[in-house]
N, C-alpha and C. Protein backbone atom coordinates (compact mmCIF):
# COMPACT_ATOMS: atom_id res chain seq x y z
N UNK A 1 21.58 94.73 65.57
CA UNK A 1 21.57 93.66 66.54
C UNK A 1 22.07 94.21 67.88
N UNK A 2 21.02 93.52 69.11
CA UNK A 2 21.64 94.69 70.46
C UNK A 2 22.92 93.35 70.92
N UNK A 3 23.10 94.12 71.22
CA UNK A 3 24.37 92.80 72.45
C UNK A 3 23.83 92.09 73.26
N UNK A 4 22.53 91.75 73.35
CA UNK A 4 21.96 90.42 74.27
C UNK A 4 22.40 89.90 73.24
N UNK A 5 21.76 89.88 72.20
CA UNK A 5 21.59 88.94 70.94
C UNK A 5 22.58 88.80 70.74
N UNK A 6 24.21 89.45 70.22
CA UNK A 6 25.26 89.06 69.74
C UNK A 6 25.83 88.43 71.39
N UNK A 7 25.53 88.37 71.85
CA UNK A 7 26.52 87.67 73.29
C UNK A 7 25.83 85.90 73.45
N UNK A 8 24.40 85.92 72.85
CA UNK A 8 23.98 84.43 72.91
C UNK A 8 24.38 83.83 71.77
N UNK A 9 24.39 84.55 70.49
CA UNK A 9 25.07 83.89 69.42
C UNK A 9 26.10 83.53 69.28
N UNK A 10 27.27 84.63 70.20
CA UNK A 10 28.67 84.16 70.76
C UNK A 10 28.49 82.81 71.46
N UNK A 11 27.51 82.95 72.52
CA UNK A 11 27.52 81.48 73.36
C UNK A 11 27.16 79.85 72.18
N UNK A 12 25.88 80.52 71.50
CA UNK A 12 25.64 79.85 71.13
C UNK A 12 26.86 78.48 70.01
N UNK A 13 27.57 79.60 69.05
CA UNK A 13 28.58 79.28 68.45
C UNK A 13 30.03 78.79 68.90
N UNK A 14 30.44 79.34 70.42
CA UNK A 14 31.20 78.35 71.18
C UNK A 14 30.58 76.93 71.03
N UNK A 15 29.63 76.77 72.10
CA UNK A 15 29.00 76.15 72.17
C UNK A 15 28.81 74.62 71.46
N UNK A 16 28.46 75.21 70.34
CA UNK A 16 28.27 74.05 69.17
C UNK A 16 29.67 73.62 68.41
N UNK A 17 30.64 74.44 68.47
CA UNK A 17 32.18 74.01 67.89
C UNK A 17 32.83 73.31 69.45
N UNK A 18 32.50 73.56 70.57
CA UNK A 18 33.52 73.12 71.51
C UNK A 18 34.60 73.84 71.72
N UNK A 19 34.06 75.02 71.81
CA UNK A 19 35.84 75.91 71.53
C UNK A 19 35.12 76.53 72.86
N UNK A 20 34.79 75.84 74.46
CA UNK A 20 34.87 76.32 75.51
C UNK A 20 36.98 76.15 76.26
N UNK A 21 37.26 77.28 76.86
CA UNK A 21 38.59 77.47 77.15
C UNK A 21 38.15 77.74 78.70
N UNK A 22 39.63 78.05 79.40
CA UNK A 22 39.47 78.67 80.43
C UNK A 22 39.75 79.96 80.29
N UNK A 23 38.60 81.08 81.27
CA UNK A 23 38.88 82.17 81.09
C UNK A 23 39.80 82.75 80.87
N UNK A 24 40.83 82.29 81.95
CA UNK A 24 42.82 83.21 81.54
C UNK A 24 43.36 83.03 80.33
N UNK A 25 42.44 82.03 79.22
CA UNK A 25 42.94 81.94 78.56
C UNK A 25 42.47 82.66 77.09
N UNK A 26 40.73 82.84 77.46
CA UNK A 26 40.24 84.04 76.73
C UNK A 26 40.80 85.62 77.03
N UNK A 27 41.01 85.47 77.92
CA UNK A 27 41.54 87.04 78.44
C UNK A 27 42.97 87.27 77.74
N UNK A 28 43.78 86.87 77.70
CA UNK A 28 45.12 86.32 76.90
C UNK A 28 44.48 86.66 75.06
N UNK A 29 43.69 86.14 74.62
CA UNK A 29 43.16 85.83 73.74
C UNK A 29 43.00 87.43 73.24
N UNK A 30 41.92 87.67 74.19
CA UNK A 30 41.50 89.07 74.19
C UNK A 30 42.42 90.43 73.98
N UNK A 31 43.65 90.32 74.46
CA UNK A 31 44.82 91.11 74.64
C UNK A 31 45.60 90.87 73.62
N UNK A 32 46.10 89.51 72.77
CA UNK A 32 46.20 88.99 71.94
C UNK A 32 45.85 89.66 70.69
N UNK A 33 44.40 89.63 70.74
CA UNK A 33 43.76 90.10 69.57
C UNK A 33 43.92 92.04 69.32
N UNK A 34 44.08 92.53 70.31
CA UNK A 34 43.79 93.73 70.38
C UNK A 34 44.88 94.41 70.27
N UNK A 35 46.12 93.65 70.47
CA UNK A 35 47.43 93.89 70.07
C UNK A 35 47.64 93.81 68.07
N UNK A 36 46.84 92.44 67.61
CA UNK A 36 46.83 92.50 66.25
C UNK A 36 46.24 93.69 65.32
N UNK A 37 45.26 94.55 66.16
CA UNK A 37 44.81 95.56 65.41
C UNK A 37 45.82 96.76 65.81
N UNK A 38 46.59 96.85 66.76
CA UNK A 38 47.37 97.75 66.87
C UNK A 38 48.46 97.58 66.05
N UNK A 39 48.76 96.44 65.39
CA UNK A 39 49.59 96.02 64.83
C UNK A 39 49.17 96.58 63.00
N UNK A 40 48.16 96.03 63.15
CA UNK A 40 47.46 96.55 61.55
C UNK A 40 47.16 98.07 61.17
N UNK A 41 47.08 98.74 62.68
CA UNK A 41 47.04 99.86 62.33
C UNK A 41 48.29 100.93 61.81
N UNK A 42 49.52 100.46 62.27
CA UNK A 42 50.99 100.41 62.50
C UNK A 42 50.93 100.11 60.73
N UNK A 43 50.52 99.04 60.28
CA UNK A 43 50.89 98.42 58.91
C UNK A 43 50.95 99.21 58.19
N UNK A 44 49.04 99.53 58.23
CA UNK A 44 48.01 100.54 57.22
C UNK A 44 49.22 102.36 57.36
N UNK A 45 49.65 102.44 58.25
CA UNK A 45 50.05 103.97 58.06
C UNK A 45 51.27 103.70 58.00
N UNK A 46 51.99 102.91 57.77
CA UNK A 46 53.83 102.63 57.38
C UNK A 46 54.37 103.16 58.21
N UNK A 47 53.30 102.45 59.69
CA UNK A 47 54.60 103.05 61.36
C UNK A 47 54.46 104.60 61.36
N UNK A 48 53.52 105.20 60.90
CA UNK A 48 53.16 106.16 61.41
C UNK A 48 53.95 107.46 60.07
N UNK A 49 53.97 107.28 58.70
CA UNK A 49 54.66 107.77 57.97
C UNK A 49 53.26 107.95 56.65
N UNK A 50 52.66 107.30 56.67
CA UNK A 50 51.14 108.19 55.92
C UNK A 50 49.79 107.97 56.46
N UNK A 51 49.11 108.54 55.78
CA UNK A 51 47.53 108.54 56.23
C UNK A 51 47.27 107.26 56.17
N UNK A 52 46.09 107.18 57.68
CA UNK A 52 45.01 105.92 57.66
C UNK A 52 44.55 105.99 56.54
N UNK A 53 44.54 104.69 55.91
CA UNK A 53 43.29 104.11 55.10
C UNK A 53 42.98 102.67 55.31
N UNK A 54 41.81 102.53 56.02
CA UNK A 54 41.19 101.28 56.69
C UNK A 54 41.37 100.24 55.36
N UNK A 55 41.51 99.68 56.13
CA UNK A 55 41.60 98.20 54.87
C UNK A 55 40.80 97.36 55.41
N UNK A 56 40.58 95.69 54.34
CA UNK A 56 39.87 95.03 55.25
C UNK A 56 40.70 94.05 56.56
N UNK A 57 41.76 93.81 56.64
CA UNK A 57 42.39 93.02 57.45
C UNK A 57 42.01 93.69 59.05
N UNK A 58 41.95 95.51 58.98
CA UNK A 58 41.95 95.37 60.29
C UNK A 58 40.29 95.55 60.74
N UNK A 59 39.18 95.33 59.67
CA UNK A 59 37.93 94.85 60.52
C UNK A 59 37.89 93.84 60.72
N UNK A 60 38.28 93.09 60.01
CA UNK A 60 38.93 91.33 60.47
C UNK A 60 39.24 91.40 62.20
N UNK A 61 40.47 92.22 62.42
CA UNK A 61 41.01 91.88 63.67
C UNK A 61 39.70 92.71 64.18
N UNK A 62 39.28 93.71 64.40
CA UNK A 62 38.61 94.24 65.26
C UNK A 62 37.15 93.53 65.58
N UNK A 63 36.94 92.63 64.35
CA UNK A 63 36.07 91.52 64.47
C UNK A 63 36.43 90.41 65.44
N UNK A 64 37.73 89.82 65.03
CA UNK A 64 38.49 89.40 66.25
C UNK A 64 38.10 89.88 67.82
N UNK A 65 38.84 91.38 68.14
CA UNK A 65 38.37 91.71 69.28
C UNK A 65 36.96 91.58 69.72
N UNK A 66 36.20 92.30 69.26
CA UNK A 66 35.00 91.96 69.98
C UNK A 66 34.42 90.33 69.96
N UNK A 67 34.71 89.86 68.47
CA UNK A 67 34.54 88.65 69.32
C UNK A 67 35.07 88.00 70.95
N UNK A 68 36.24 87.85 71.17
CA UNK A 68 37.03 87.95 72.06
C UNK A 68 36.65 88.50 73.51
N UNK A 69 36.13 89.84 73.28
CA UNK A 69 35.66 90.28 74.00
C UNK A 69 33.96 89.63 74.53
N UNK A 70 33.10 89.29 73.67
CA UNK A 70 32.16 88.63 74.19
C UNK A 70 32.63 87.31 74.52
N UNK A 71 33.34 86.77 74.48
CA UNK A 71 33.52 85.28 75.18
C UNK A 71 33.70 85.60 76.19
N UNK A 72 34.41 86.84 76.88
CA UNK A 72 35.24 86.87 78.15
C UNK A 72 33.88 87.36 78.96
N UNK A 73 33.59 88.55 78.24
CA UNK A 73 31.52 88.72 79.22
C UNK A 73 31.12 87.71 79.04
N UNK A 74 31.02 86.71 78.33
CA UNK A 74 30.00 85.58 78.62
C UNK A 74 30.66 84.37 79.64
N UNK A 75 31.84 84.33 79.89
CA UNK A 75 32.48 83.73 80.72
C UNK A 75 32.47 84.00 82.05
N UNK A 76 32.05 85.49 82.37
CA UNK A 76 32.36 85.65 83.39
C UNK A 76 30.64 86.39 83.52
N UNK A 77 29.52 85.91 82.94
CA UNK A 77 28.32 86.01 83.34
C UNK A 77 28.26 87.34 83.00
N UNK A 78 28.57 88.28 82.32
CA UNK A 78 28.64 90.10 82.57
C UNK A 78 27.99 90.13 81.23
N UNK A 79 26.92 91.00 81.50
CA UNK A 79 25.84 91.93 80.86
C UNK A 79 26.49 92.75 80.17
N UNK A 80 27.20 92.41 78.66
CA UNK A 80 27.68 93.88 78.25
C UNK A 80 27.00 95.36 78.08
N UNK A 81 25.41 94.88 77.66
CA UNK A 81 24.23 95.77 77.67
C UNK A 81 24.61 97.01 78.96
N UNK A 82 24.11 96.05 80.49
CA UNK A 82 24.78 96.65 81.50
C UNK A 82 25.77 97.30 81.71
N UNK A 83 26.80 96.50 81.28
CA UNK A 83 28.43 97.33 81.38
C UNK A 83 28.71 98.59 80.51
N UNK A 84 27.79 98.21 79.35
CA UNK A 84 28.37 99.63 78.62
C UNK A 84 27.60 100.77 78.87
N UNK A 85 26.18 100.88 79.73
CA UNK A 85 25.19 101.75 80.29
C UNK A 85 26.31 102.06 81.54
N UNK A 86 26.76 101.57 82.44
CA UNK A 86 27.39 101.88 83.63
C UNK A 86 28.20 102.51 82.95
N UNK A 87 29.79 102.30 82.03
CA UNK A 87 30.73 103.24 81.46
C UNK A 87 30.20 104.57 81.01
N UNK A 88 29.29 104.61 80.82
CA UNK A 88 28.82 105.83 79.99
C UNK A 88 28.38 106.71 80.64
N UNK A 89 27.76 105.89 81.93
CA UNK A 89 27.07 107.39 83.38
C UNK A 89 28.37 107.71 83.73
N UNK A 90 29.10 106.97 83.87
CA UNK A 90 30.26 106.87 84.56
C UNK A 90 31.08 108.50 83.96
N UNK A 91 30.95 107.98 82.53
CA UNK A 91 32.02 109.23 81.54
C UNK A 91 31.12 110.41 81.50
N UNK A 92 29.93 110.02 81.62
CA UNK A 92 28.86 111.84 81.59
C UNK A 92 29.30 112.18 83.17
N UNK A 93 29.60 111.62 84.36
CA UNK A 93 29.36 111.87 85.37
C UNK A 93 30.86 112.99 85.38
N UNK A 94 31.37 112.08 84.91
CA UNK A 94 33.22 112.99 84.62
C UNK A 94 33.03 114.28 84.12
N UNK A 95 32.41 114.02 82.59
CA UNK A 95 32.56 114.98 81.98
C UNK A 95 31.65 116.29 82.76
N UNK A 96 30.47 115.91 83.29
CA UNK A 96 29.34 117.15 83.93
C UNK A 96 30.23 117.59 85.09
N UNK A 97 31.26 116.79 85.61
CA UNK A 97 31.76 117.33 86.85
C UNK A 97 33.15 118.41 86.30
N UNK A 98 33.40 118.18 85.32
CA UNK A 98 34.30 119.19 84.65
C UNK A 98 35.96 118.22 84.69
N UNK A 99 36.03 117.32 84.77
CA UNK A 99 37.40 116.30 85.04
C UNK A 99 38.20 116.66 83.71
N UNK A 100 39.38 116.80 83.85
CA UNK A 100 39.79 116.79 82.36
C UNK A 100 41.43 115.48 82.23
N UNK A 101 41.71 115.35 81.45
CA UNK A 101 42.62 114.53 81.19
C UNK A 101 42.45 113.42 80.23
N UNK A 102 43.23 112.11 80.18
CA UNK A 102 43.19 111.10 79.43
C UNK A 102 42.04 110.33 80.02
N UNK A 103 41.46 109.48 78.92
CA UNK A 103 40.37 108.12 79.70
C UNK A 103 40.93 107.77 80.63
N UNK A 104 42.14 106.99 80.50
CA UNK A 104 43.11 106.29 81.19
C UNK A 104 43.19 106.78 82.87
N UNK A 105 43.67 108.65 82.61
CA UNK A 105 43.71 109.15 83.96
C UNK A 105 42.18 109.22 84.95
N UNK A 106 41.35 109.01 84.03
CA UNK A 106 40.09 108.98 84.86
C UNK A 106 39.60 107.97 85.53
N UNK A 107 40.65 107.11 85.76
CA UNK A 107 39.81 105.32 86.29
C UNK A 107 39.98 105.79 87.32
């Protein structure tokens, strides 16, 4: 399924439950959620004392996130299709230019 399709089914399924919010409050939501998989990931390795082994709780949350995450593109009209083609020239453009460091340091 491309992300047109999962971003209208997002709309669509707001939509029909009434679970329209205000954006600050999906965005919250969004940060929210993305904190819970950092949290599950923390669980799954006992704070950092054994090996990952994915469980199902944290595709749950990461299901969470992206859900989350398409409400907030669909809230704010944004083409994830688009957005994730732009990130990606963006990171070949880095990487062909020879940049090195964290994602983070590259914004």
């Amino acid at each position: 399924m491309d992300l047109k399709t999962l971003q209208q089914q997002v709309r669509d399924f707001v939509n029909k439950n009434n679970l329209d919010s205000p954006t600050e409050f999906r965005v919250l939501d969004l940060v929210s959620e993305t904190g819970e998989v950092a949290k599950e990931i923390l669980k799954m390795t006992n704070y950092g004392n054994t090996d990952l082994k994915i469980n199902d709780e944290v595709k749950l949350e990461l299901g969470d996130v992206l859900y989350s995450l398409i409400v907030v593109a669909n809230k704010l009209n944004v083409n994830l299709d688009e957005a994730l083609q732009f990130v990606l020239q963006k990171y070949e453009k880095r990487l062909t230019n020879g940049s090195a460091g964290s994602e983070s340091d590259k914004k």
